[in-house]
N, C-alpha and C. Protein backbone atom coordinates (compact mmCIF):
# COMPACT_ATOMS: atom_id res chain seq x y z
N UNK A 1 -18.13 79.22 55.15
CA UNK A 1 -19.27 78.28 55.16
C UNK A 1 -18.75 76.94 55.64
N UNK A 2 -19.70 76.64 56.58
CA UNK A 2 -18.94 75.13 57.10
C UNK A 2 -19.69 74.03 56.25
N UNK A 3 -18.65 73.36 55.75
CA UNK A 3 -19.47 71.66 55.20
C UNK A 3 -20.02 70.75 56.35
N UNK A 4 -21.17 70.08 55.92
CA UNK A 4 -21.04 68.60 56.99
C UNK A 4 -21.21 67.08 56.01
N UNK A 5 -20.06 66.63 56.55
CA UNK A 5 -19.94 65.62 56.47
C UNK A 5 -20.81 64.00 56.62
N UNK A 6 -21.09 63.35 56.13
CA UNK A 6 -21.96 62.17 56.64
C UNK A 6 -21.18 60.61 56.49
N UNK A 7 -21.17 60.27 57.23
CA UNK A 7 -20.28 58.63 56.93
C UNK A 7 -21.68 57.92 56.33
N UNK A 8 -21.34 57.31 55.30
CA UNK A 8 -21.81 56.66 54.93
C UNK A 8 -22.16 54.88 55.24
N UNK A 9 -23.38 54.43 55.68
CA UNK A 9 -23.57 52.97 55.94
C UNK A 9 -24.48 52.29 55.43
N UNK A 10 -23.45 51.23 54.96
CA UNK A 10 -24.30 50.56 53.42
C UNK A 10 -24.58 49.06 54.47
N UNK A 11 -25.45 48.62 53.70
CA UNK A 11 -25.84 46.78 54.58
C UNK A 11 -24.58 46.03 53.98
N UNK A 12 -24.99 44.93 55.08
CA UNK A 12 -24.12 43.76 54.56
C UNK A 12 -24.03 43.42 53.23
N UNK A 13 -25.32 43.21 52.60
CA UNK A 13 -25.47 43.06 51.57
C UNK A 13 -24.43 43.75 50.46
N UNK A 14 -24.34 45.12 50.67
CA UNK A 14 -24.01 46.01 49.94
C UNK A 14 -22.34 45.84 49.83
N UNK A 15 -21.89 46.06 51.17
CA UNK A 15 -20.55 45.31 51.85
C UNK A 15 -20.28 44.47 51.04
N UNK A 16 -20.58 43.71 50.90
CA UNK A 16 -20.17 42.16 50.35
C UNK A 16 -19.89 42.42 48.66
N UNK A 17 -21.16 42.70 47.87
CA UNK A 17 -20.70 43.46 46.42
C UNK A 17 -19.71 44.46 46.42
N UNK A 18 -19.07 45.09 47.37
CA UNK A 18 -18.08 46.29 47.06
C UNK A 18 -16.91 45.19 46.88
N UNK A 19 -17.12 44.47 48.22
CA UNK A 19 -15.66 43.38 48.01
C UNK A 19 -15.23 42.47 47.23
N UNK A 20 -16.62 41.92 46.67
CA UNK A 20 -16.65 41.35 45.04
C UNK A 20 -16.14 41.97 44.15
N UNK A 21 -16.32 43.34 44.22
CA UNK A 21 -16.02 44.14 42.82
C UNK A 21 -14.46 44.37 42.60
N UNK A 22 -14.01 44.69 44.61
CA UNK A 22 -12.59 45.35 44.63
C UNK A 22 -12.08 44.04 44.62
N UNK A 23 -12.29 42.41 44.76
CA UNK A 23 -11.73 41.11 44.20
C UNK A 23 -11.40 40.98 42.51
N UNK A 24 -12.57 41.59 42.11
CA UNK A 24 -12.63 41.64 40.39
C UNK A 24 -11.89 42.53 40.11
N UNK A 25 -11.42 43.58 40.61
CA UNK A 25 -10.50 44.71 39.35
C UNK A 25 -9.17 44.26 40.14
N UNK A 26 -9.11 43.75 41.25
CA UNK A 26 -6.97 42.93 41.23
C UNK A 26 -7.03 42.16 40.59
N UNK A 27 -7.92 41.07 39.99
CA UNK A 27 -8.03 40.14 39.24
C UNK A 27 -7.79 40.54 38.51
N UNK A 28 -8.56 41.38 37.58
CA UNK A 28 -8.09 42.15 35.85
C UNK A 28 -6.60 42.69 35.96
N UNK A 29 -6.35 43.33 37.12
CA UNK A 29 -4.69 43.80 36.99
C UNK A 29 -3.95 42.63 36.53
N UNK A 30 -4.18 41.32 37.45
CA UNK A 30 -3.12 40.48 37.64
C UNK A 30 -3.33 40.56 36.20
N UNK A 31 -4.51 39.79 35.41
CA UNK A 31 -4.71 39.62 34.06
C UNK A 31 -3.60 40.45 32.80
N UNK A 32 -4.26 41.74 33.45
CA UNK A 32 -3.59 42.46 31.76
C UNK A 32 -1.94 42.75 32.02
N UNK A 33 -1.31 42.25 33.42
CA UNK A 33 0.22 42.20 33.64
C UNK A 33 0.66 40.42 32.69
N UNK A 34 -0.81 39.74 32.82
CA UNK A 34 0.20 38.52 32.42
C UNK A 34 0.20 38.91 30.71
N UNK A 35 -0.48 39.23 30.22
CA UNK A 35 -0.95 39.64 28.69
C UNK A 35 0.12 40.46 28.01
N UNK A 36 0.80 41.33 28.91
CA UNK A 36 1.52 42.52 29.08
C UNK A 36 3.04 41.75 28.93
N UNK A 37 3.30 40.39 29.17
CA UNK A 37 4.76 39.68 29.36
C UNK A 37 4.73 39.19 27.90
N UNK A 38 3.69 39.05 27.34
CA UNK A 38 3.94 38.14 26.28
C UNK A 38 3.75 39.29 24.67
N UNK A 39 3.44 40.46 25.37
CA UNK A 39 3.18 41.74 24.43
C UNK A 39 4.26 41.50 23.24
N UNK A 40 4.53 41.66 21.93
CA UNK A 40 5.38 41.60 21.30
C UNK A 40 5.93 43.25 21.30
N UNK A 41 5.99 43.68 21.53
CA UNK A 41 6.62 45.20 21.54
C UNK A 41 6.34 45.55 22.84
N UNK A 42 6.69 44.47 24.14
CA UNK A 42 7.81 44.33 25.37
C UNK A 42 8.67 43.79 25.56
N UNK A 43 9.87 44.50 25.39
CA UNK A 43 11.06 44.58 24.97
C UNK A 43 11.45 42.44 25.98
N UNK A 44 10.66 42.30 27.22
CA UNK A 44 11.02 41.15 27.58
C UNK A 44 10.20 40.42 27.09
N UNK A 45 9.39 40.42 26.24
CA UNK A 45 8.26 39.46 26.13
C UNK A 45 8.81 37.73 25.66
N UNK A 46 8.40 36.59 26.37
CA UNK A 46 9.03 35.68 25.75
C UNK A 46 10.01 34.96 26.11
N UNK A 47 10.37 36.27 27.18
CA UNK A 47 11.46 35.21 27.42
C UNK A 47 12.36 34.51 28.03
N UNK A 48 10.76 33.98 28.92
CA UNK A 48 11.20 32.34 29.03
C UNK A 48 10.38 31.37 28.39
N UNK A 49 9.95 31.68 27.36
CA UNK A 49 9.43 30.12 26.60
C UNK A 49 10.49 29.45 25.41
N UNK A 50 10.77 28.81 25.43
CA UNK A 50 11.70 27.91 25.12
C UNK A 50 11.40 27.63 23.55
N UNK A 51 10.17 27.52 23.07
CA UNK A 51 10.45 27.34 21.82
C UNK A 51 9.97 28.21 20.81
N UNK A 52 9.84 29.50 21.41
CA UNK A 52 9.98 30.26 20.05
C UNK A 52 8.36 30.30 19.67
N UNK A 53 7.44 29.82 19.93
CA UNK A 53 5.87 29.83 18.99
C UNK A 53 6.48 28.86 18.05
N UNK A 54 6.97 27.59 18.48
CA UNK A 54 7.72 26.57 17.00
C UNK A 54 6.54 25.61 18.15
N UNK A 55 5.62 24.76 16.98
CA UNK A 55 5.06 23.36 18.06
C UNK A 55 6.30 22.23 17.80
N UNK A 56 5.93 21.27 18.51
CA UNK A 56 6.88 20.46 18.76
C UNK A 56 7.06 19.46 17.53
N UNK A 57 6.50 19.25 16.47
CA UNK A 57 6.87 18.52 15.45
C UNK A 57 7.97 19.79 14.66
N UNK A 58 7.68 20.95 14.89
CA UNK A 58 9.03 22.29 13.94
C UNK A 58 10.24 21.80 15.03
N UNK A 59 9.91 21.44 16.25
CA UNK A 59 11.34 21.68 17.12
C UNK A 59 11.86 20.19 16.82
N UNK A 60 11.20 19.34 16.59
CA UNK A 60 11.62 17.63 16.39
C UNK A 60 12.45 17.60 14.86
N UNK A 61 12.09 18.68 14.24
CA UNK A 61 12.43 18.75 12.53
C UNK A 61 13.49 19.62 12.36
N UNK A 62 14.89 18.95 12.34
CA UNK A 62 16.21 19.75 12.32
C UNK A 62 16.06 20.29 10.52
N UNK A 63 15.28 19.64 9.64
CA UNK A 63 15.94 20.21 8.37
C UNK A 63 16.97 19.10 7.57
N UNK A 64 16.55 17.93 8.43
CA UNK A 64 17.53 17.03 8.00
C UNK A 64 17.09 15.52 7.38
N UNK A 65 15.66 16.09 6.99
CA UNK A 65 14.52 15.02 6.06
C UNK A 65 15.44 13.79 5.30
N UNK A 66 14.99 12.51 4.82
CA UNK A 66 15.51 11.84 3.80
C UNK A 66 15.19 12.79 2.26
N UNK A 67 15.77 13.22 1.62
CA UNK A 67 16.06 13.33 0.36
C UNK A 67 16.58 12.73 -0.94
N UNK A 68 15.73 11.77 -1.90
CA UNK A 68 16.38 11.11 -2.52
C UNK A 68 17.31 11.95 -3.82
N UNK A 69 18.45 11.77 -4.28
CA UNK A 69 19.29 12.34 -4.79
C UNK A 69 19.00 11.87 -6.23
N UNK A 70 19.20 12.95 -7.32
CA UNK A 70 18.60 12.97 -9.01
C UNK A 70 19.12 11.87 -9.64
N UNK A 71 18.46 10.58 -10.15
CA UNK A 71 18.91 9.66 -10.71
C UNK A 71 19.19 9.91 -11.95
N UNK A 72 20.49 9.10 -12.74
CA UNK A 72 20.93 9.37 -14.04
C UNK A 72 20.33 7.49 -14.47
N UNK A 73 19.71 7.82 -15.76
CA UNK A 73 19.51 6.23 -16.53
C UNK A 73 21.01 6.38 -17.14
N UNK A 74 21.65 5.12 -16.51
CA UNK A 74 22.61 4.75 -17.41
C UNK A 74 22.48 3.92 -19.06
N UNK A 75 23.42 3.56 -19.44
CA UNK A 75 23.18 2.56 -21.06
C UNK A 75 23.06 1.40 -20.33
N UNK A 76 22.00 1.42 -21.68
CA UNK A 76 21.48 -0.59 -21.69
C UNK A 76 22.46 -1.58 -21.50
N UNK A 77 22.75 -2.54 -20.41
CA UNK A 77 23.67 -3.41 -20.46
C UNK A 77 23.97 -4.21 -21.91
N UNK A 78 25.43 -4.16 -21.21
CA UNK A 78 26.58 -5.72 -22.03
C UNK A 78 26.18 -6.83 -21.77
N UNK A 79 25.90 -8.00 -23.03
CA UNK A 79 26.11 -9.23 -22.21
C UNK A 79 27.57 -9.49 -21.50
N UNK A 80 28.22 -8.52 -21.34
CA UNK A 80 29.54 -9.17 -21.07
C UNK A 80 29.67 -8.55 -19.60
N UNK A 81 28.64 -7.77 -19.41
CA UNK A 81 28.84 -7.62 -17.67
C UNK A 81 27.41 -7.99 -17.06
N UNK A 82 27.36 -9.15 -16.95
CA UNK A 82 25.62 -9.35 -16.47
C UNK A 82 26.36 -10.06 -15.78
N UNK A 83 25.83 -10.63 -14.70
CA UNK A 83 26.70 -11.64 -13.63
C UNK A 83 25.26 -12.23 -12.91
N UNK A 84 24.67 -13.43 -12.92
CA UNK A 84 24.09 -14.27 -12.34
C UNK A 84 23.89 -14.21 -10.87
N UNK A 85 22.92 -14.26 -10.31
CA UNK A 85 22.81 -14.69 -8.72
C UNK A 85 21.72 -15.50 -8.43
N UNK A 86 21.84 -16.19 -7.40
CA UNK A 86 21.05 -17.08 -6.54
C UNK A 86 19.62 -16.32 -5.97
N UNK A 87 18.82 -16.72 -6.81
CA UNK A 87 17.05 -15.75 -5.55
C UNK A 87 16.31 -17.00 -5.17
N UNK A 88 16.22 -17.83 -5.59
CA UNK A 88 15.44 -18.98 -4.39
C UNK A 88 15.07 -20.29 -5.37
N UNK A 89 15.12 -21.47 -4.93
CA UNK A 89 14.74 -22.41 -5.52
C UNK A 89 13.64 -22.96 -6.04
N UNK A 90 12.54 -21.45 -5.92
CA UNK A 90 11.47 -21.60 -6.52
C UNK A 90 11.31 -20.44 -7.37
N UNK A 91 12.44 -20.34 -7.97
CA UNK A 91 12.36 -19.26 -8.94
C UNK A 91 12.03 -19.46 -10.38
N UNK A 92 10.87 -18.58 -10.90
CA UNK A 92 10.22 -18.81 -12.33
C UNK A 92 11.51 -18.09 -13.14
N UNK A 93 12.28 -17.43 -13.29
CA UNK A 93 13.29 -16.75 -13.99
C UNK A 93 14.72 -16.78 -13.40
N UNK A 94 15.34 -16.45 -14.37
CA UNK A 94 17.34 -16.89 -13.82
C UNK A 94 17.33 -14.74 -14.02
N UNK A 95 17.97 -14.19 -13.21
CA UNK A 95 18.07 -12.94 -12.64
C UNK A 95 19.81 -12.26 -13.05
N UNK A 96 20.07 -11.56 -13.65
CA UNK A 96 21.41 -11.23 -13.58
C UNK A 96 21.28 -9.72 -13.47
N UNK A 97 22.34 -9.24 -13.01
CA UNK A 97 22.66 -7.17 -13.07
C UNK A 97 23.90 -7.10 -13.53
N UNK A 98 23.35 -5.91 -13.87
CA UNK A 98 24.48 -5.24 -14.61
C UNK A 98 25.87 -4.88 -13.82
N UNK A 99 27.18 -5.63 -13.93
CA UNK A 99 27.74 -4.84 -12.81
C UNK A 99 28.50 -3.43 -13.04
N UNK A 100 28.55 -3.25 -14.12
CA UNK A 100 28.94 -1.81 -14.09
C UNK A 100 27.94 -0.05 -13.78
N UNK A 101 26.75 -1.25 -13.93
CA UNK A 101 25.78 -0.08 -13.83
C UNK A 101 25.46 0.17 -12.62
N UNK A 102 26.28 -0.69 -11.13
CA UNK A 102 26.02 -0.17 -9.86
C UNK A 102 26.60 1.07 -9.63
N UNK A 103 25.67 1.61 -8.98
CA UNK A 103 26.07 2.84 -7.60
C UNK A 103 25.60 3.34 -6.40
N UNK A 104 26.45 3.77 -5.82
CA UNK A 104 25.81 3.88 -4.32
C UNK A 104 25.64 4.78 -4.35
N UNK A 105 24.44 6.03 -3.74
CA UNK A 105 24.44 6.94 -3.86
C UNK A 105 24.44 7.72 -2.64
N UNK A 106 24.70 9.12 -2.50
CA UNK A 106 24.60 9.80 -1.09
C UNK A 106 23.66 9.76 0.04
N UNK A 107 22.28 9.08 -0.73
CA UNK A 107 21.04 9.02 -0.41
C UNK A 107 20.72 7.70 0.52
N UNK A 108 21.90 6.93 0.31
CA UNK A 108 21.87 5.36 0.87
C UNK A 108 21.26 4.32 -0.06
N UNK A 109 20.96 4.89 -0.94
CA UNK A 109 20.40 3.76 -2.44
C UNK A 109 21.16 3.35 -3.44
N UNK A 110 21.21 2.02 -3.58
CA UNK A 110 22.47 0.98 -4.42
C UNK A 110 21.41 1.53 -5.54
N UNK A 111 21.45 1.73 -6.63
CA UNK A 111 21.03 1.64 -8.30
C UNK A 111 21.69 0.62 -8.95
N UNK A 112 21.46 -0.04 -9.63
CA UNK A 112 21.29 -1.13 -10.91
C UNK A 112 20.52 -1.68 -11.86
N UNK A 113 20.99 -1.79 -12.68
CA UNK A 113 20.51 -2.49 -13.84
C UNK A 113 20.39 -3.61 -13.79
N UNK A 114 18.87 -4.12 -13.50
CA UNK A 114 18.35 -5.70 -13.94
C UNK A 114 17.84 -6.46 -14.78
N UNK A 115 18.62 -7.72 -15.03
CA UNK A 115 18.37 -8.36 -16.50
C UNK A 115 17.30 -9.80 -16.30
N UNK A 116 16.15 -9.91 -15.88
CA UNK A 116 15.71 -11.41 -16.03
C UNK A 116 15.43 -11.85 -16.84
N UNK A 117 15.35 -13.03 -17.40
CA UNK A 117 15.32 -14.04 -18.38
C UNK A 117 13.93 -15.54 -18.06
N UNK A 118 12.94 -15.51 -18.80
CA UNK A 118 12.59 -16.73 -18.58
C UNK A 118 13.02 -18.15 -19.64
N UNK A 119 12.52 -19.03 -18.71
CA UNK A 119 13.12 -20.48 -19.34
C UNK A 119 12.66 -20.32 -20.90
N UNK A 120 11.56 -19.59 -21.16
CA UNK A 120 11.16 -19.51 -22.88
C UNK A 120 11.70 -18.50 -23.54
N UNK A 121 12.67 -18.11 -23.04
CA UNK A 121 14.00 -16.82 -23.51
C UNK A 121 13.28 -15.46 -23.41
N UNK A 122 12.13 -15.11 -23.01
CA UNK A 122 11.83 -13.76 -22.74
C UNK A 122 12.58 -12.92 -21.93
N UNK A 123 12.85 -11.67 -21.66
CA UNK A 123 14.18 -11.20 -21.49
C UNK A 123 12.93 -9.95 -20.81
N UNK A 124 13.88 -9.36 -19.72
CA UNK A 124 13.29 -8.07 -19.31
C UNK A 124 14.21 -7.06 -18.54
N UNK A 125 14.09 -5.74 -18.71
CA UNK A 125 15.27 -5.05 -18.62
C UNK A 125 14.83 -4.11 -17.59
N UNK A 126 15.24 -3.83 -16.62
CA UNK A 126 14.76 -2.51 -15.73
C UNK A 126 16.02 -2.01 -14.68
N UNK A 127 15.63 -0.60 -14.49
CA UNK A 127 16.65 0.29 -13.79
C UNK A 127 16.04 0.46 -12.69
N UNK A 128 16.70 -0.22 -11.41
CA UNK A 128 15.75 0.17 -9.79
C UNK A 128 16.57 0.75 -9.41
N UNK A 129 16.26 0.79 -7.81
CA UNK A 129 17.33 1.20 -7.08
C UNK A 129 16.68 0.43 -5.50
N UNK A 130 17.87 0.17 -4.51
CA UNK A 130 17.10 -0.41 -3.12
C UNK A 130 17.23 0.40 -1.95
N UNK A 131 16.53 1.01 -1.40
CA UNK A 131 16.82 1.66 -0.22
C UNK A 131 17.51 0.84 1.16
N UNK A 132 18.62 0.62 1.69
CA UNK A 132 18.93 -0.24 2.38
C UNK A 132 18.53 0.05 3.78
N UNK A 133 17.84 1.86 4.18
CA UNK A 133 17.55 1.69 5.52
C UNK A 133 16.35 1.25 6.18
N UNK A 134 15.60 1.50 4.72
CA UNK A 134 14.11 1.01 5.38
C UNK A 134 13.78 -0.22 4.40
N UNK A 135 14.43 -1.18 3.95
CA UNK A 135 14.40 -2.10 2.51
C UNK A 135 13.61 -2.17 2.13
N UNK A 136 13.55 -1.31 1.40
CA UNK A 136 12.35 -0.51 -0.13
C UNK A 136 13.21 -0.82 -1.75
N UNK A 137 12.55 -1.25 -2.20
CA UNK A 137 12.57 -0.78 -3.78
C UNK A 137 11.97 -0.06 -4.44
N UNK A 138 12.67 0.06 -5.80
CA UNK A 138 12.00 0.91 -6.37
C UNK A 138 12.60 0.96 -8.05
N UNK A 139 11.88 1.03 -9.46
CA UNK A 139 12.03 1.07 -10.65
C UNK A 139 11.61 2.21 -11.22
N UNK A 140 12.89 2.79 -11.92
CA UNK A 140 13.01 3.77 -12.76
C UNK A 140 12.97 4.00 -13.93
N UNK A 141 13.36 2.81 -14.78
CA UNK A 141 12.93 2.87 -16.03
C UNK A 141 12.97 1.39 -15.91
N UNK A 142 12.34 0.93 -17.48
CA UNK A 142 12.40 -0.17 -18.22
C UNK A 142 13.14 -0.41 -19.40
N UNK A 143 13.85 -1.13 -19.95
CA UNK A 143 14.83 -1.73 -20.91
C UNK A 143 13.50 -2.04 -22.28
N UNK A 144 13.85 -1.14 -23.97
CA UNK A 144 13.17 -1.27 -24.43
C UNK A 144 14.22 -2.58 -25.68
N UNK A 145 13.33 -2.49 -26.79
CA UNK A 145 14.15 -3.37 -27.77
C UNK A 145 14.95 -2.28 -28.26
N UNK A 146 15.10 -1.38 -28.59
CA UNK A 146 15.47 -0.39 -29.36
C UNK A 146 16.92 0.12 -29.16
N UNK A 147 17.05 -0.29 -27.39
CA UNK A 147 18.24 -0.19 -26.30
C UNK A 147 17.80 1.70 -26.06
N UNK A 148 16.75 1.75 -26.00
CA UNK A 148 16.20 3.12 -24.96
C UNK A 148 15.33 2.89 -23.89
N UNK A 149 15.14 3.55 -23.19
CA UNK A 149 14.45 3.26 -21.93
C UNK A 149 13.15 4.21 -22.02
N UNK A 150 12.20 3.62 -21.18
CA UNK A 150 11.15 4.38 -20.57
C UNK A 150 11.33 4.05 -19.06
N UNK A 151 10.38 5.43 -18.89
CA UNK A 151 10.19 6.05 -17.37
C UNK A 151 9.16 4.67 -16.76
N UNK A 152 9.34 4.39 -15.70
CA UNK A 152 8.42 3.99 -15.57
C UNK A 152 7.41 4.54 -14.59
N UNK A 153 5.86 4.33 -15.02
CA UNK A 153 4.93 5.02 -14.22
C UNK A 153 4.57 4.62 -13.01
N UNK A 154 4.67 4.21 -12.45
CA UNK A 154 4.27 3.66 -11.04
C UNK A 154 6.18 3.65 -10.67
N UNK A 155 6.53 4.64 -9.83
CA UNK A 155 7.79 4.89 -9.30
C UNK A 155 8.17 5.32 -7.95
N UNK A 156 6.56 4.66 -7.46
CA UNK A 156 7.25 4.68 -5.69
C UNK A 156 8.06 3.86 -5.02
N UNK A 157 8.39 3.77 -4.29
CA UNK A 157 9.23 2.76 -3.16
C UNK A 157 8.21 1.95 -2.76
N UNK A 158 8.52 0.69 -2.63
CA UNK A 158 7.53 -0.27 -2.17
C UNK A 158 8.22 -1.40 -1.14
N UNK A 159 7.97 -1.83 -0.45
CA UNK A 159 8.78 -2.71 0.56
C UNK A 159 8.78 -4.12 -0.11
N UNK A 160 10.41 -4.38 0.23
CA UNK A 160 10.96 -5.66 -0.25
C UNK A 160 10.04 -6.91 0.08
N UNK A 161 9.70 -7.90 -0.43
CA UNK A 161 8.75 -9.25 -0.26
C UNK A 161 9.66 -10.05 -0.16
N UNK A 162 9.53 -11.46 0.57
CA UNK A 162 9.85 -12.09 1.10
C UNK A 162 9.28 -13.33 0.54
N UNK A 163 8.14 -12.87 -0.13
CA UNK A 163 7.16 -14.26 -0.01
C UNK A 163 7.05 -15.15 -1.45
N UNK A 164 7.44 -14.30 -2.12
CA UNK A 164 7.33 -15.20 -3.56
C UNK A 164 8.58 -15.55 -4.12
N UNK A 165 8.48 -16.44 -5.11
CA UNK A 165 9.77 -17.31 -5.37
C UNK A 165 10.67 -16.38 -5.82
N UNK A 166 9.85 -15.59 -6.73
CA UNK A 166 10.86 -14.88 -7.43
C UNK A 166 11.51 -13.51 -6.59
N UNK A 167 12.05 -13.46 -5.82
CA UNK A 167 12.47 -12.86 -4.51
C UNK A 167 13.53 -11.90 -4.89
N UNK A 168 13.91 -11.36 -6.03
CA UNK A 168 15.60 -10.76 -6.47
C UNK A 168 15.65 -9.75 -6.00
N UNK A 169 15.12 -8.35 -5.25
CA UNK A 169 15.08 -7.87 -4.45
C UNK A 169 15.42 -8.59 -3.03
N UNK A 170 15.30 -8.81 -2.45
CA UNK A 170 15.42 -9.41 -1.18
C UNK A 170 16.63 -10.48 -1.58
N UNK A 171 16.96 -10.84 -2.30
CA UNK A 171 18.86 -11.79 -2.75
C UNK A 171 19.55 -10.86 -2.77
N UNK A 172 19.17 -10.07 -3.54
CA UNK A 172 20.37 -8.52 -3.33
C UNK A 172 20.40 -7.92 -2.40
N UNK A 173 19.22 -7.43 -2.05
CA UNK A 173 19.77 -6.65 -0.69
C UNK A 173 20.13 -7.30 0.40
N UNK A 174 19.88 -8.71 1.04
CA UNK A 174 20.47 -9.08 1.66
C UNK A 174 21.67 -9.63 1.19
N UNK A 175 21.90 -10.20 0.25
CA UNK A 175 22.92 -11.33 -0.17
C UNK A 175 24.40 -10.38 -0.46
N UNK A 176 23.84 -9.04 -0.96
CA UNK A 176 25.03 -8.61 -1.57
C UNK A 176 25.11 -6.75 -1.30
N UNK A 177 24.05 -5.82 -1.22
CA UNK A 177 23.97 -4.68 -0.84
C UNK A 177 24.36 -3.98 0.09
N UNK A 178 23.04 -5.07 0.95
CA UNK A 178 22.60 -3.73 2.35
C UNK A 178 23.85 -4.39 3.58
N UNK A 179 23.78 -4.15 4.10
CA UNK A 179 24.12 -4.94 5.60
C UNK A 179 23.65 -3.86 6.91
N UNK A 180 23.15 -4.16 7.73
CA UNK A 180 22.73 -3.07 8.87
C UNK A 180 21.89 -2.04 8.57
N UNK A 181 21.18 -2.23 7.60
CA UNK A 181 20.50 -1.12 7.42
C UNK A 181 21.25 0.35 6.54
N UNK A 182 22.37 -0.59 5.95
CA UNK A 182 23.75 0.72 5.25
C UNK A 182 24.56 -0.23 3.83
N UNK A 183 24.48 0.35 3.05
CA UNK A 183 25.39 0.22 1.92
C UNK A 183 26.31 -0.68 2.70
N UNK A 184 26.57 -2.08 1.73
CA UNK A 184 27.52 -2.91 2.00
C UNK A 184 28.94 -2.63 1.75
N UNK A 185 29.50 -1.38 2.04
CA UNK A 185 30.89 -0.95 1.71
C UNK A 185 30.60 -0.36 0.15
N UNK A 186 31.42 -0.19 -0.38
CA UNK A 186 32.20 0.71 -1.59
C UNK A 186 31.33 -0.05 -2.93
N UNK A 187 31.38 0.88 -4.08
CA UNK A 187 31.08 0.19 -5.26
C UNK A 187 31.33 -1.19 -5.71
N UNK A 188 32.59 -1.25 -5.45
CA UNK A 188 34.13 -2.07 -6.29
C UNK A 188 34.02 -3.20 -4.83
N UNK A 189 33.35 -3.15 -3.75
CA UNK A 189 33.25 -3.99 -2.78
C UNK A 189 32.00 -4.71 -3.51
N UNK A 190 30.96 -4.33 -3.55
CA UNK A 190 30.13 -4.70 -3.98
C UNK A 190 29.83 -5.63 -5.40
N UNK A 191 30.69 -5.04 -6.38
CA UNK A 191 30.84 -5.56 -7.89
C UNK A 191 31.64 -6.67 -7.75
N UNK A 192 32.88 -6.76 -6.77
CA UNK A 192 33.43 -7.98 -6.37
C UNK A 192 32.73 -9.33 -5.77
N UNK A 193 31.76 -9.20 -5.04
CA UNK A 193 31.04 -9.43 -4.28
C UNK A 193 30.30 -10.47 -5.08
N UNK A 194 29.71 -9.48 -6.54
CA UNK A 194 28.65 -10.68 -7.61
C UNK A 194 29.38 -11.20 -8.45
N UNK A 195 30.64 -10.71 -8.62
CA UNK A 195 31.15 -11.57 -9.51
C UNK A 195 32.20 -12.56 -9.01
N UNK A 196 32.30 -12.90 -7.80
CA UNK A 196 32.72 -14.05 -7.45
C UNK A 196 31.39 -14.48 -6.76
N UNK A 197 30.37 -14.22 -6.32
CA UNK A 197 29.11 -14.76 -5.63
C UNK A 197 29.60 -15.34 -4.52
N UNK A 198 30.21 -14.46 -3.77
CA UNK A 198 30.30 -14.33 -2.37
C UNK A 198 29.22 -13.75 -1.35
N UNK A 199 28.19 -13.96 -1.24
CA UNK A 199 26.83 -12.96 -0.65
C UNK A 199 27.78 -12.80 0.95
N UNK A 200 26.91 -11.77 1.80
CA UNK A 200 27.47 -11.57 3.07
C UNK A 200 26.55 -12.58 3.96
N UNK A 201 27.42 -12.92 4.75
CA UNK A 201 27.67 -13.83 5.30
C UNK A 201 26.63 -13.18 6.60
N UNK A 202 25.77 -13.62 7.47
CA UNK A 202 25.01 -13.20 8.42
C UNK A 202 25.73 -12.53 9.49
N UNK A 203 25.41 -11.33 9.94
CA UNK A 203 26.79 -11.03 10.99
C UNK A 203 28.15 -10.53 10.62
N UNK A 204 28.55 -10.78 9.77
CA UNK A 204 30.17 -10.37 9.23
C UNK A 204 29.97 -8.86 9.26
């Protein structure tokens, strides 16, 4: 039995949608090859992107945060180690610390024990500490009559002031602490430091 054959002739019209269509399915190939690179169970998937599916604040973040390190309340000062300093000539209270109760800690924060005094003998006792990189303070406990301490409630870091007389934050950390944004040298540098009232010198 013989077949016959017929060629088939479609319009322009028709023409034109076939070539649309055969445009649309290389398109989907290209598509499901790019989908296909990033497949997680293709063995290459990935890899060349550089960070992993990490956004850029995980890739900026080594793991190497500020961490402040566990403070110990030391004992209520001696009058026999309080040592006097200079905070400004418009100061309502005379300011002394404890010098044995300094320390520097791993964290970059001097801790001490502060003793102010007003001219009508009221007395006030508190345990801070100063952050020297970003010059912050901050109070940890308070000095009771009893010679025990409380916590104190409000124990954030707050930035050093400048503006009021009574300035003893800002005498210490500049005068005798921080320098550069870093612990002014060693403990025993420091304790030397208030008890001859040598402050650092601008620049040194």
């Amino acid at each position: 039995m013989a077949f016959a054959f017929r060629a088939f002739h479609f319009s322009p019209a028709t023409n034109k949608i076939l070539q649309l269509l055969a445009a649309s399915l290389l398109l989907l190939s290209a598509v499901t090859q790019v989908h296909a690179a990033g497949d997680p169970f293709n063995p290459g998937a990935g890899a060349s992107s550089s960070n992993s599916g990490m956004s850029d604040d995980d890739d900026y973040d080594d793991g190497k945060s500020w961490q402040e390190a566990k403070t110990e309340i030391p004992p209520q000062p001696q009058a026999a180690n309080l040592v006097s300093f200079y905070v400004s000539p418009t100061a309502t209270m005379n300011f002394f610390i404890d010098v044995n109760s300094i320390s520097a800690g791993s964290d970059g924060v001097v801790r001490y024990t502060l003793v102010s005094k007003s001219q009508g003998g009221a007395e006030n006792i508190s345990y801070e500490g100063i952050r020297c990189q970003t010059y912050e303070s901050k109070s940890y406990a308070f000095g009771q009559k009893d010679g025990s301490w409380s916590r104190a409630r409000l124990s954030g870091w707050k930035q050093i002031s400048e503006s009021s007389g009574n300035r003893q934050h800002a005498a210490l950390a500049k005068d005798f602490l921080c320098q550069d944004g870093m612990i002014a040298g060693k403990v025993e540098d420091i304790r030397s430091r208030l008890r001859s009232n040598r402050p650092i010198k601008p620049g040194s």
